[in-house]
N, C-alpha and C. Protein backbone atom coordinates (compact mmCIF):
# COMPACT_ATOMS: atom_id res chain seq x y z
N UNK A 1 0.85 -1.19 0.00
CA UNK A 1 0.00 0.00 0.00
C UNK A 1 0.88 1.24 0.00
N UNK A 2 0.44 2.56 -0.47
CA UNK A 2 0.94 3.53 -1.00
C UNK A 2 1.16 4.60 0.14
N UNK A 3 2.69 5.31 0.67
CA UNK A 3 2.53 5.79 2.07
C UNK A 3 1.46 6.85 1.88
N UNK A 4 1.02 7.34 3.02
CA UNK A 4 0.20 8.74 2.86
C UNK A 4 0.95 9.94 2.71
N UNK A 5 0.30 10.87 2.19
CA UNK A 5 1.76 11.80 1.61
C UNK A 5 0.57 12.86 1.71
N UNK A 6 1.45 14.23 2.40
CA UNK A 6 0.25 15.26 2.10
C UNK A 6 -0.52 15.49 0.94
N UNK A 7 -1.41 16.17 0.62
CA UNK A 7 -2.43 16.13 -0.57
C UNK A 7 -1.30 17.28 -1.53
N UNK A 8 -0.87 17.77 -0.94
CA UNK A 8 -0.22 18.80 -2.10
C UNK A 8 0.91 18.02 -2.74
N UNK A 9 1.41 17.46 -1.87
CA UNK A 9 2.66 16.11 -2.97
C UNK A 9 2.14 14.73 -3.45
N UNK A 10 0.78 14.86 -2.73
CA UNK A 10 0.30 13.50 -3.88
C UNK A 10 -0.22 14.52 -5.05
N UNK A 11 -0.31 15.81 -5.25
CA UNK A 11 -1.05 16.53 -6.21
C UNK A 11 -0.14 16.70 -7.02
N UNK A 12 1.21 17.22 -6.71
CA UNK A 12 2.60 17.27 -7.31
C UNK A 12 2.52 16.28 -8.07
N UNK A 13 2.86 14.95 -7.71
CA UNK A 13 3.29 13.62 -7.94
C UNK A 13 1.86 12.84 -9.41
N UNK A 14 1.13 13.35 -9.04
CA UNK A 14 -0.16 13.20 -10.06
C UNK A 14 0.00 13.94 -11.17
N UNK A 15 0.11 15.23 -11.17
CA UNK A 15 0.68 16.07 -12.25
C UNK A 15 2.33 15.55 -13.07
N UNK A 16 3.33 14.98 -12.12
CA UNK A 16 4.02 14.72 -12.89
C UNK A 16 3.83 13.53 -13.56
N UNK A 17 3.14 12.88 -12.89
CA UNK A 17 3.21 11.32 -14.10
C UNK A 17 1.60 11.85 -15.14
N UNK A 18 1.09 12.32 -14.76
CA UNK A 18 0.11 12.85 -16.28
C UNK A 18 0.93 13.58 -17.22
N UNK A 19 1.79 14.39 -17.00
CA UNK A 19 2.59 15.21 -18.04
C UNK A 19 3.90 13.90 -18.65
N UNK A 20 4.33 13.08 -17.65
CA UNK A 20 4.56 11.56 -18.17
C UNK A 20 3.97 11.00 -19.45
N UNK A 21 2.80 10.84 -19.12
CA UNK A 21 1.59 10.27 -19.82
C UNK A 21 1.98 10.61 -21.16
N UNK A 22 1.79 12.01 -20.76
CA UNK A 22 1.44 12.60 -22.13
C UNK A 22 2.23 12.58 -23.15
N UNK A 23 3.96 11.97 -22.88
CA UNK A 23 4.64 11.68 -23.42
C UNK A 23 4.76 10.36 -24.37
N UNK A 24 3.87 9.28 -24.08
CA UNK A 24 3.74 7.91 -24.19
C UNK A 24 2.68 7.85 -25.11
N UNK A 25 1.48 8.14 -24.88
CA UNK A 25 0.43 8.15 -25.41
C UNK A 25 -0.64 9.65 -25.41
N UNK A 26 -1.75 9.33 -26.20
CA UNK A 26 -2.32 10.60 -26.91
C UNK A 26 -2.84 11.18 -25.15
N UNK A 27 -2.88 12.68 -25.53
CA UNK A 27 -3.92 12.68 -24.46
C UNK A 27 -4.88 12.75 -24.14
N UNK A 28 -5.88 12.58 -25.09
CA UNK A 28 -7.22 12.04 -24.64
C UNK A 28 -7.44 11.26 -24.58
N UNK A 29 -6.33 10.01 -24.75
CA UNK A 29 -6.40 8.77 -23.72
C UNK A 29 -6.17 8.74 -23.03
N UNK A 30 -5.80 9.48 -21.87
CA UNK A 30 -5.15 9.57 -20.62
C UNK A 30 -6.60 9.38 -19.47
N UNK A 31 -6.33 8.72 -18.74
CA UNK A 31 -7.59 8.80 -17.78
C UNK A 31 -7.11 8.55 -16.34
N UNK A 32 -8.11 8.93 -15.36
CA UNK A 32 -7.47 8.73 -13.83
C UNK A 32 -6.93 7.99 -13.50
N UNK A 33 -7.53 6.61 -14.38
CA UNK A 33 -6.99 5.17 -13.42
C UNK A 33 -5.50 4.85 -14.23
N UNK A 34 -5.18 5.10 -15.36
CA UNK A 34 -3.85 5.71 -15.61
C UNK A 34 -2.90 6.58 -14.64
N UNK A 35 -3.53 7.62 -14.65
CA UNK A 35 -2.73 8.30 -13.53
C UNK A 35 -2.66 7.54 -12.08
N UNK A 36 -3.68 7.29 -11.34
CA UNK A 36 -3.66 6.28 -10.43
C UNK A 36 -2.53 5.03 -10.19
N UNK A 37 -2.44 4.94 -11.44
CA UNK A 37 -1.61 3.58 -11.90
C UNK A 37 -0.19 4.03 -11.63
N UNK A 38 0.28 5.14 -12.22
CA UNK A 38 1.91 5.70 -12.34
C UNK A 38 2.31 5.68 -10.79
N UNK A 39 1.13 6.45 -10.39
CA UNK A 39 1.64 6.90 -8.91
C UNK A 39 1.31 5.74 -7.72
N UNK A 40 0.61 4.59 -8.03
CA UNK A 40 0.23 3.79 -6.62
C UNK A 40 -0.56 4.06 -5.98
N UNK A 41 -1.81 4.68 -6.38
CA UNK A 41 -2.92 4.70 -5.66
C UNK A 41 -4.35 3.94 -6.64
N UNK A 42 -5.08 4.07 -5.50
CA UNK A 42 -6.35 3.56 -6.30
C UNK A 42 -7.37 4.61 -6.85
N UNK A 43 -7.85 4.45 -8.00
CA UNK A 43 -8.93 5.45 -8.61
C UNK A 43 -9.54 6.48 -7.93
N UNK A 44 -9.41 5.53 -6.82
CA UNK A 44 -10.62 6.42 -5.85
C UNK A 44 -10.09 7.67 -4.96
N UNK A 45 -8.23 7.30 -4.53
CA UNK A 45 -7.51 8.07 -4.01
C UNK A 45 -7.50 9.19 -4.44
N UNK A 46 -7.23 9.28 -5.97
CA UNK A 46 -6.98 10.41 -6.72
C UNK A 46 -7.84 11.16 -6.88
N UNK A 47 -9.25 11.20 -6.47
CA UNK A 47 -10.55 11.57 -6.54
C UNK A 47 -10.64 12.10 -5.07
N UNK A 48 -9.49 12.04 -4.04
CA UNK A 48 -9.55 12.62 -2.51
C UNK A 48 -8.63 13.93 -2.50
N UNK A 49 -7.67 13.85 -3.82
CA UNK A 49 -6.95 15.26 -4.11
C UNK A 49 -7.24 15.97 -4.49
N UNK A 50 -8.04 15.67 -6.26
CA UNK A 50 -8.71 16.18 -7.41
C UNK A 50 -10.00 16.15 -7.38
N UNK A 51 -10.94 16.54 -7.47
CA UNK A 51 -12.58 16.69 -7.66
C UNK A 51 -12.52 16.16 -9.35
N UNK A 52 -12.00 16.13 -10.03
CA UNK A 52 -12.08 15.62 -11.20
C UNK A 52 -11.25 15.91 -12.22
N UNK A 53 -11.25 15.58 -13.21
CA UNK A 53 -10.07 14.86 -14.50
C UNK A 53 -9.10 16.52 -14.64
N UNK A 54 -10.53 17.02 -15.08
CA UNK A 54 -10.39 18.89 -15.59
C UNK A 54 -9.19 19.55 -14.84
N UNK A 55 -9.71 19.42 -13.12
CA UNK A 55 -8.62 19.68 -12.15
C UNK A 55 -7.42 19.27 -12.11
N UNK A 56 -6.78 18.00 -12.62
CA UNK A 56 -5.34 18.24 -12.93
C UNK A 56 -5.08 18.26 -13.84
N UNK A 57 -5.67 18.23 -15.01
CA UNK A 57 -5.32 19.15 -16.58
C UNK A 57 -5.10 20.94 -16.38
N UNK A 58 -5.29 21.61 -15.33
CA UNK A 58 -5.31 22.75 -14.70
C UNK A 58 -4.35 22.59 -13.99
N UNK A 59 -4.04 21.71 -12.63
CA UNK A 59 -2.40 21.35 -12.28
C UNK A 59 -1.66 21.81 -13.33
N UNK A 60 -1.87 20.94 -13.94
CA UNK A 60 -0.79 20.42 -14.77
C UNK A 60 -0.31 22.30 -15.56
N UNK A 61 -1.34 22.37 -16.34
CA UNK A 61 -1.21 24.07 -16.93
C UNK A 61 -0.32 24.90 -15.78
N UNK A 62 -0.87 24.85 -14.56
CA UNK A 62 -0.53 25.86 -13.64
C UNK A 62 1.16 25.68 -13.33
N UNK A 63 1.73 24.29 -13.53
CA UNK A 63 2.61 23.59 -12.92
C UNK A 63 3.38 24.23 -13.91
N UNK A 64 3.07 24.09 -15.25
CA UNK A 64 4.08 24.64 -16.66
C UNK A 64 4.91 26.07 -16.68
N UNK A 65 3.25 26.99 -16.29
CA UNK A 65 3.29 28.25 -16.32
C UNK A 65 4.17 28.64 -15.37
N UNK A 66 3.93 28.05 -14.05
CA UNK A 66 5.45 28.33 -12.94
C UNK A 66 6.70 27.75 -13.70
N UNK A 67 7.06 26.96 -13.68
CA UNK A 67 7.84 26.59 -14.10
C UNK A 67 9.02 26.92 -15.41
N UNK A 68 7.88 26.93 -15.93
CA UNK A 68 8.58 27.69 -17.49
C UNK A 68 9.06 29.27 -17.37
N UNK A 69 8.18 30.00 -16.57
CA UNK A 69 8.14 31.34 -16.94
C UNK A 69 9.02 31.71 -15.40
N UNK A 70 9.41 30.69 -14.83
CA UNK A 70 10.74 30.66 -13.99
C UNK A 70 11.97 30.26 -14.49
N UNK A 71 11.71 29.83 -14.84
CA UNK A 71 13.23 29.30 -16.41
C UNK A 71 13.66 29.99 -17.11
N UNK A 72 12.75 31.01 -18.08
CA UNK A 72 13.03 31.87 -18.67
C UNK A 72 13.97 33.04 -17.99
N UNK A 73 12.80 33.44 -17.16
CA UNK A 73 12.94 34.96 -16.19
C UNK A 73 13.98 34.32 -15.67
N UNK A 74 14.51 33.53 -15.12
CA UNK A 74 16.37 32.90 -14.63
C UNK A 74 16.90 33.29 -15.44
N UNK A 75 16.73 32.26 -16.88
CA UNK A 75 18.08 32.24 -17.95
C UNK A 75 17.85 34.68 -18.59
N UNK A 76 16.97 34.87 -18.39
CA UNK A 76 17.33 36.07 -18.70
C UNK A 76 17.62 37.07 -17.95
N UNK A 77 18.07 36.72 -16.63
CA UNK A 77 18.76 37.32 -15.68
C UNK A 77 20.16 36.98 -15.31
N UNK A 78 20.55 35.87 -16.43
CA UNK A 78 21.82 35.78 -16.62
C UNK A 78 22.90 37.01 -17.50
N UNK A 79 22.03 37.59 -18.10
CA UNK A 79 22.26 38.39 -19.37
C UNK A 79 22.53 39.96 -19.07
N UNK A 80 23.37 40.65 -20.12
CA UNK A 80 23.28 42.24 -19.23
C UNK A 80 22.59 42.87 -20.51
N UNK A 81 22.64 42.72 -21.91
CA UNK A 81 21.56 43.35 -23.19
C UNK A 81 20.71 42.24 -23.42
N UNK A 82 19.26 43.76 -23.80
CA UNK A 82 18.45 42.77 -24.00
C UNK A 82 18.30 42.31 -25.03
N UNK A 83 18.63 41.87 -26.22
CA UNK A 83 18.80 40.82 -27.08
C UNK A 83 19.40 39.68 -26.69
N UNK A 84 20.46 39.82 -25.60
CA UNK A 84 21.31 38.46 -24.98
C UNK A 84 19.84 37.67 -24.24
N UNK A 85 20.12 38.64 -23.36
CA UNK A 85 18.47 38.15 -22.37
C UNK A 85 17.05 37.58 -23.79
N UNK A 86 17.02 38.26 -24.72
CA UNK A 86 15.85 37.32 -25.31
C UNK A 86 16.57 36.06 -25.83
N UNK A 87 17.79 35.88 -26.27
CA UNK A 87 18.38 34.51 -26.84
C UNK A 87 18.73 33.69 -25.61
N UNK A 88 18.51 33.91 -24.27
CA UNK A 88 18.73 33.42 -23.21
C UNK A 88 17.42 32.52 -23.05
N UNK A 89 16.47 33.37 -23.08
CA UNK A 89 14.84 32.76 -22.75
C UNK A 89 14.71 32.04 -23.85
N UNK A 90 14.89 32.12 -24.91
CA UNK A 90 14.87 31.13 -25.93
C UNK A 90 15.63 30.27 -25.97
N UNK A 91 17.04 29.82 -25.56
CA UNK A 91 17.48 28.62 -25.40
C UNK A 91 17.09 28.01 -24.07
N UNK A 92 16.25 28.48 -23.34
CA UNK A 92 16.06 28.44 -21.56
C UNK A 92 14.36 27.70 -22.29
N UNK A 93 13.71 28.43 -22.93
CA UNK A 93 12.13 27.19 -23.55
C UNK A 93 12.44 25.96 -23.87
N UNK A 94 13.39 26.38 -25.15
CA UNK A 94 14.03 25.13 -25.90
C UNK A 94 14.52 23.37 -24.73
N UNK A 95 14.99 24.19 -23.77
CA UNK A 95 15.31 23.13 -23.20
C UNK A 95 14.32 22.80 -22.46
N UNK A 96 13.55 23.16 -21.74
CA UNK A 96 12.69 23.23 -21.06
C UNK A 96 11.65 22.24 -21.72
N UNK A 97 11.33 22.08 -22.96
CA UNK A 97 10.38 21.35 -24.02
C UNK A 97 11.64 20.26 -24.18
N UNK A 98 13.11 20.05 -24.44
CA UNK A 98 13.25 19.13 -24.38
C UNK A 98 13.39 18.59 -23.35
N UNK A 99 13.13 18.60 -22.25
CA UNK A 99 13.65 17.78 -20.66
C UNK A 99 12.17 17.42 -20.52
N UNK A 100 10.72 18.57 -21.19
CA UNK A 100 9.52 17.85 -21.08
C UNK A 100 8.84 17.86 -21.77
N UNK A 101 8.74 17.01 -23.14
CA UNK A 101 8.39 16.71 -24.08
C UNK A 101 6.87 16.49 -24.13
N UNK A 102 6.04 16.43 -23.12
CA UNK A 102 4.30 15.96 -22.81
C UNK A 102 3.98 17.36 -22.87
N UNK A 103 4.63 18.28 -22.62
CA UNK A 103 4.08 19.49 -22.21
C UNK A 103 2.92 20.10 -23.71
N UNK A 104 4.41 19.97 -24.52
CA UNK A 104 4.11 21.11 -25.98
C UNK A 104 2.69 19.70 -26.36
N UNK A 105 2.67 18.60 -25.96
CA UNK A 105 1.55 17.70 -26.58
C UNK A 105 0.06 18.23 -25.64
N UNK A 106 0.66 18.36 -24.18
CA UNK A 106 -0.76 18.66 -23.77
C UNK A 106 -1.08 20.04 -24.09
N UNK A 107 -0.67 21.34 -24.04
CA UNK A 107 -1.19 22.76 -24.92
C UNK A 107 -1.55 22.39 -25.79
N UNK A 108 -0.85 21.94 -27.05
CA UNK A 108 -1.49 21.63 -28.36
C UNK A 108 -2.75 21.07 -28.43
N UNK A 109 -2.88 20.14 -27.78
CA UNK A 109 -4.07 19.08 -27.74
C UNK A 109 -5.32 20.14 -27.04
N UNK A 110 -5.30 21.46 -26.11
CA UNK A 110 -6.38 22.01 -25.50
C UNK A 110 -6.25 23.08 -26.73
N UNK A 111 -5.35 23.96 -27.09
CA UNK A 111 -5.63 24.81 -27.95
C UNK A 111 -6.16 24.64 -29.51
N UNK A 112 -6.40 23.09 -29.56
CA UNK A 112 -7.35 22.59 -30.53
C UNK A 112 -8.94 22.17 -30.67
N UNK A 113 -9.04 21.81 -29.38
CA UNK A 113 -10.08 21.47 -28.65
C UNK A 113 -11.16 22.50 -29.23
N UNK A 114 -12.29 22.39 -29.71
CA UNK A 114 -13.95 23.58 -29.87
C UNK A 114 -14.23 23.90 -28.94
N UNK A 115 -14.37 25.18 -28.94
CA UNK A 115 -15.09 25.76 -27.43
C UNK A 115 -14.36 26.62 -26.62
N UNK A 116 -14.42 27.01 -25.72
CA UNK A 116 -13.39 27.18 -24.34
C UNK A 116 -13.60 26.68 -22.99
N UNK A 117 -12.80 26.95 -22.53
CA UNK A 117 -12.80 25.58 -21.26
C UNK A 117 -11.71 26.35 -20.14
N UNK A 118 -11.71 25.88 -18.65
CA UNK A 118 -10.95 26.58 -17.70
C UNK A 118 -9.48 26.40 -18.38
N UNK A 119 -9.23 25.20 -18.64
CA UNK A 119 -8.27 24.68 -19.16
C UNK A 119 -7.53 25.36 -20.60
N UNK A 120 -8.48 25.42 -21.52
CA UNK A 120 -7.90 26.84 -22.19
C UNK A 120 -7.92 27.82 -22.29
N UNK A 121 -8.66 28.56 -21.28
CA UNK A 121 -8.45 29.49 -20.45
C UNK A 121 -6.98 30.28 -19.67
N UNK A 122 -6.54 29.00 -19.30
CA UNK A 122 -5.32 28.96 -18.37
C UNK A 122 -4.08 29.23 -19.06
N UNK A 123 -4.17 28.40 -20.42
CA UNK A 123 -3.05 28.18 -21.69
C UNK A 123 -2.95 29.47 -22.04
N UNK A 124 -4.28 30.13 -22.19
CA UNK A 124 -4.21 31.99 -22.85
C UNK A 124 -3.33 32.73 -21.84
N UNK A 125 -3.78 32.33 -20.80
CA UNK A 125 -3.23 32.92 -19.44
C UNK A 125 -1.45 33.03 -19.61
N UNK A 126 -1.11 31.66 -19.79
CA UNK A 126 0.31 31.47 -19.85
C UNK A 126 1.02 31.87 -21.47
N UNK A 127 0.41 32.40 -22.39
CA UNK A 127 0.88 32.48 -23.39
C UNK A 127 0.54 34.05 -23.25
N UNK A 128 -0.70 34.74 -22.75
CA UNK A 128 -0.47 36.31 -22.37
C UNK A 128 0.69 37.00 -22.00
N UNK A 129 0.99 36.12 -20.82
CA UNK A 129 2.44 36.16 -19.53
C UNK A 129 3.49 36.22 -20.43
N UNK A 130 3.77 35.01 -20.89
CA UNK A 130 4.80 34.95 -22.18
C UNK A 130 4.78 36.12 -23.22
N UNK A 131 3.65 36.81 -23.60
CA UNK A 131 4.29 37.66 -24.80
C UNK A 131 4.62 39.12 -23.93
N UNK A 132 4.37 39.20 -22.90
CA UNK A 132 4.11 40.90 -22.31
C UNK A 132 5.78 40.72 -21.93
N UNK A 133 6.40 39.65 -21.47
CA UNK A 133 7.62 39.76 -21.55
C UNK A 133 8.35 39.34 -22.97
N UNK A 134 8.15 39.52 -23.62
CA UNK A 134 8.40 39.20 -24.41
C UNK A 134 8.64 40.83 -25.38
N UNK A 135 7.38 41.15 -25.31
CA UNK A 135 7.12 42.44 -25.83
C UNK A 135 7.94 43.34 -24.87
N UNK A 136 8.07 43.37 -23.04
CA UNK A 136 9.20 44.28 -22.88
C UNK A 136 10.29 44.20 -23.23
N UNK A 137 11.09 43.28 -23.63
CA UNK A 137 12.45 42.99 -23.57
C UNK A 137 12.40 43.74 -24.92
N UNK A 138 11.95 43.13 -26.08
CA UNK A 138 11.69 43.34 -27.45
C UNK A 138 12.12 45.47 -27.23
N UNK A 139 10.86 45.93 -26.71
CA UNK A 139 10.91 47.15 -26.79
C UNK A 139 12.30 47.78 -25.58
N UNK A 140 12.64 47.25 -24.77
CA UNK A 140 13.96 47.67 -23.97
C UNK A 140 15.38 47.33 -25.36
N UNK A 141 14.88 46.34 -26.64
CA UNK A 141 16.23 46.52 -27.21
C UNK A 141 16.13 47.61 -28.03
N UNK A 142 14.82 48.39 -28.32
CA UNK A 142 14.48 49.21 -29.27
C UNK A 142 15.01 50.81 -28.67
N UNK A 143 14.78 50.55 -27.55
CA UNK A 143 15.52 51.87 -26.80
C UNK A 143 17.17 51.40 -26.51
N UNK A 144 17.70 50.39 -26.27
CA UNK A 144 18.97 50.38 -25.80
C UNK A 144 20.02 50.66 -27.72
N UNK A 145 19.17 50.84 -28.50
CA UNK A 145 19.44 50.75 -29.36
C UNK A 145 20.34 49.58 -30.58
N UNK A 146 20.01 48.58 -30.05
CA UNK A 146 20.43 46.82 -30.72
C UNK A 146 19.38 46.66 -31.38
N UNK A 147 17.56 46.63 -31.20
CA UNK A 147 16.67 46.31 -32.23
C UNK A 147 16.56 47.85 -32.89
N UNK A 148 15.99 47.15 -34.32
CA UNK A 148 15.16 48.24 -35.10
C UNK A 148 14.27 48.92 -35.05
N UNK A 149 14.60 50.32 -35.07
CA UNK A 149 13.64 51.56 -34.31
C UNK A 149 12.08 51.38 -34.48
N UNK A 150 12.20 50.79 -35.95
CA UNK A 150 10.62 50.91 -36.56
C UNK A 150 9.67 49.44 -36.31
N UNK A 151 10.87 48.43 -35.30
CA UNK A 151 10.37 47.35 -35.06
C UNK A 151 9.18 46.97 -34.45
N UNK A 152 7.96 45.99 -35.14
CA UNK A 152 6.50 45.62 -34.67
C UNK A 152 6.78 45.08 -33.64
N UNK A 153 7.01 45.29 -31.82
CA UNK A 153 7.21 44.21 -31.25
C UNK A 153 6.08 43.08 -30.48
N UNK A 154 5.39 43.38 -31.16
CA UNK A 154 4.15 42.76 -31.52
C UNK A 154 4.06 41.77 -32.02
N UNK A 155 4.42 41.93 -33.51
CA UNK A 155 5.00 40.92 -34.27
C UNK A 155 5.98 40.14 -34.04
N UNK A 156 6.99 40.94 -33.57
CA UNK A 156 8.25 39.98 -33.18
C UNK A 156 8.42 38.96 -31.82
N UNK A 157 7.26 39.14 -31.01
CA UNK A 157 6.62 38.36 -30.04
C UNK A 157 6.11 37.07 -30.70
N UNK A 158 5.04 37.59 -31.76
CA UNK A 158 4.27 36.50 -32.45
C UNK A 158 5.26 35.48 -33.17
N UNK A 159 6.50 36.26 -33.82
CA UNK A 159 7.45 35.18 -34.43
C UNK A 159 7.60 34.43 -33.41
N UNK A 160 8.43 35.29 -32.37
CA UNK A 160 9.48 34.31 -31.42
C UNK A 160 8.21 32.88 -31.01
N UNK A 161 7.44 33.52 -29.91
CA UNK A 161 6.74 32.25 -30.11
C UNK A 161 6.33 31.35 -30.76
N UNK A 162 6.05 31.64 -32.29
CA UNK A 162 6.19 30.88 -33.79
C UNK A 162 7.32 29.49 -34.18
N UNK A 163 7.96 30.75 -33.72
CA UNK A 163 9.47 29.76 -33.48
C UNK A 163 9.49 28.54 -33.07
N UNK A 164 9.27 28.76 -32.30
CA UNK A 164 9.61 27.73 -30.67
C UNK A 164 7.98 26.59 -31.13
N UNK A 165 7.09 27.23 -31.61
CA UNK A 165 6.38 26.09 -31.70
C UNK A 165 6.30 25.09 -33.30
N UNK A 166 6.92 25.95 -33.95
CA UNK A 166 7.15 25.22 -35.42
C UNK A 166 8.16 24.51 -34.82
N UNK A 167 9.37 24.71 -34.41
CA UNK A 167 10.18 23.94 -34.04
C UNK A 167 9.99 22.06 -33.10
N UNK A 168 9.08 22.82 -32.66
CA UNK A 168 8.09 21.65 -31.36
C UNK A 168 7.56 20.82 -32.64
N UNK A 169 7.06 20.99 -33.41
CA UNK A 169 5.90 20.41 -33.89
C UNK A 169 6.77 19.63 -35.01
N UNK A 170 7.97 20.20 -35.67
CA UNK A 170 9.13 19.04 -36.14
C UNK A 170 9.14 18.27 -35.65
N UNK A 171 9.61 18.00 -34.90
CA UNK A 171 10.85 17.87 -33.62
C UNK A 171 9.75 16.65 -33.47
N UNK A 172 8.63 16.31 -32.63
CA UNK A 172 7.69 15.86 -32.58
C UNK A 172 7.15 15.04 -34.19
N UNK A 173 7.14 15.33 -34.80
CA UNK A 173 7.09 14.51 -36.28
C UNK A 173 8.45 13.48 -36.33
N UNK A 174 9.08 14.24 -36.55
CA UNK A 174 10.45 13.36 -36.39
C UNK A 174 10.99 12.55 -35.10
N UNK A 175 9.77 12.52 -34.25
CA UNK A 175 10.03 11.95 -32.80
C UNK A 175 11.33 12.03 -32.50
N UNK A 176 12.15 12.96 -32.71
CA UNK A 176 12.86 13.51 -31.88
C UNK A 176 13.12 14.92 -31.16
N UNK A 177 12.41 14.89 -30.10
CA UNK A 177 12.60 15.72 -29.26
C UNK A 177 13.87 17.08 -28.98
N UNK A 178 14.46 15.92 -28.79
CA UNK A 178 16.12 15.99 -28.48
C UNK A 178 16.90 17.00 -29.30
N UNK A 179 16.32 16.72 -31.05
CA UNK A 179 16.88 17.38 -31.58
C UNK A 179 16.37 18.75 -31.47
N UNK A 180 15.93 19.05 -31.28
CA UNK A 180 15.78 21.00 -30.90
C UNK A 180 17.05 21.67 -30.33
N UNK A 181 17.98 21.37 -29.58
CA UNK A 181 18.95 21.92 -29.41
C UNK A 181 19.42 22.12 -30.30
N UNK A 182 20.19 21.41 -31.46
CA UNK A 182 21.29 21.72 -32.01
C UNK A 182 20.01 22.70 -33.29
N UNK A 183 19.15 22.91 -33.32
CA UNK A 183 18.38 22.90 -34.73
C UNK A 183 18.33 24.73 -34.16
N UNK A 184 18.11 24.95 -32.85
CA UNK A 184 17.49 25.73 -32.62
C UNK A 184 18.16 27.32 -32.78
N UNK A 185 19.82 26.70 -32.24
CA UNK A 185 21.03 27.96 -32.61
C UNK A 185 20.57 28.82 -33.96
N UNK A 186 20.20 28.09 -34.70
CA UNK A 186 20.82 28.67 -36.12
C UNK A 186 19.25 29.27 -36.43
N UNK A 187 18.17 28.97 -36.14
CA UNK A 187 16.79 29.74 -36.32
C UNK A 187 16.95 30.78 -35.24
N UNK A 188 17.39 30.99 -33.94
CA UNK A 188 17.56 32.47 -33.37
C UNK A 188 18.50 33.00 -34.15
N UNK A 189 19.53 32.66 -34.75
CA UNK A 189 20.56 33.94 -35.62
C UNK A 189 19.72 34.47 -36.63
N UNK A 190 18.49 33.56 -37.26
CA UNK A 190 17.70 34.44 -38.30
C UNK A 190 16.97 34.83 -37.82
N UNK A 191 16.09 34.64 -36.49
CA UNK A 191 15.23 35.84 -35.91
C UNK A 191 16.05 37.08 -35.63
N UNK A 192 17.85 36.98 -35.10
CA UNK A 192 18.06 37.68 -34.60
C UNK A 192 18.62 38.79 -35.76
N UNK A 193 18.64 38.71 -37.16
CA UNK A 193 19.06 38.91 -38.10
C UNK A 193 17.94 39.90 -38.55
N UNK A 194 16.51 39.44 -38.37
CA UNK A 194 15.33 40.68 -38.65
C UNK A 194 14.96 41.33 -37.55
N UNK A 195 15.43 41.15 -36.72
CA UNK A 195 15.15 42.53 -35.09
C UNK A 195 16.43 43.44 -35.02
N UNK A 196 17.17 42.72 -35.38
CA UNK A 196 18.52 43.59 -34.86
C UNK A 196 18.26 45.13 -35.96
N UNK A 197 18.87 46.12 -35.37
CA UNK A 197 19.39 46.96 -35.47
C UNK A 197 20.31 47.22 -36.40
N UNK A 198 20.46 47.64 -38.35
CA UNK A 198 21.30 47.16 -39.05
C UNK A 198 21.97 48.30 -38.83
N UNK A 199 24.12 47.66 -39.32
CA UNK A 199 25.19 47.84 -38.52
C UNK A 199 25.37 49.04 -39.31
């Protein structure tokens, strides 16, 4: 039998083997007693953390959005210009999608979905977050004078994120994950080639 573990680390521990999941198989095959299964409890346990399925498909979102948009905001506080700092957050996603490969499958899979839902709700949420930094840095290179004065950073939000998900969605065809690192260098030198500031 499975020790008892506070509800917030059996909630942890549920979220990580569903984002597991999601690596293995589709995710709308994913179901509780799956999750149940990864972690050692019974159906019914997981139903004493979660009120239902929806609720850790929302974990799970919430878990990303920390996570990721702590990764970034790190790797771009490594940096002293902001163009360094945006090629920072972009090799800081990149890895981030390769160490968790379920992730870019479960967004995709809700931002396809008809309708709206808490759940893609949450995804807007975390992709809002993502462009407003995105859009400051963008406009801090437009004043530090490295981007182009007349630059959309609007647009150049919409690429970068473009980026990163055309890249996913290879990467994922070619079931390899992995390869996004080495692929990824050479698509920021051509983003960084139409923002920059010509010499």
């Amino acid at each position: 039998m499975s020790a008892r573990l506070p509800t917030e680390h059996r909630q942890a521990e549920m979220v990580q083997a569903m984002l597991t999941l999601t690596e293995q198989q589709g995710v709308e095959t994913i179901t509780t007693s799956d999750i149940a299964k990864s972690v050692g409890l019974s159906q019914g346990a997981v139903f004493r953390h979660f009120p239902n399925k929806q609720s850790i498909w929302l974990a799970a979102i919430d878990w990303v959005q920390r996570t990721l948009l702590a990764a970034i905001d790190g790797a771009a506080q490594t940096k002293a210009l902001p163009l360094e700092r945006l090629q920072a957050m972009f090799e800081a996603h990149v890895d981030f999608v390769a160490r968790h490969p379920g992730v870019p499958r479960l967004l995709f899979h809700e931002l396809q979905r008809p309708g709206d839902s808490p759940v893609k709700k949450s995804v807007r949420a975390l992709l809002a977050a993502y462009r407003r930094r995105l859009i400051g840095l963008l406009n801090e290179a437009k004043q530090a004078g490295q981007a182009r004065a007349g630059l959309d950073t609007d647009a150049a939000a919409t690429l970068f994120i473009g980026m990163i998900q055309g890249l996913v969605m290879q990467t994922m065809l070619m079931g390899k994950t992995q390869a996004m690192r080495p692929i990824a260098s050479g698509l920021f030198a051509i983003y960084l080639d139409g923002i920059r500031r010509p010499a």
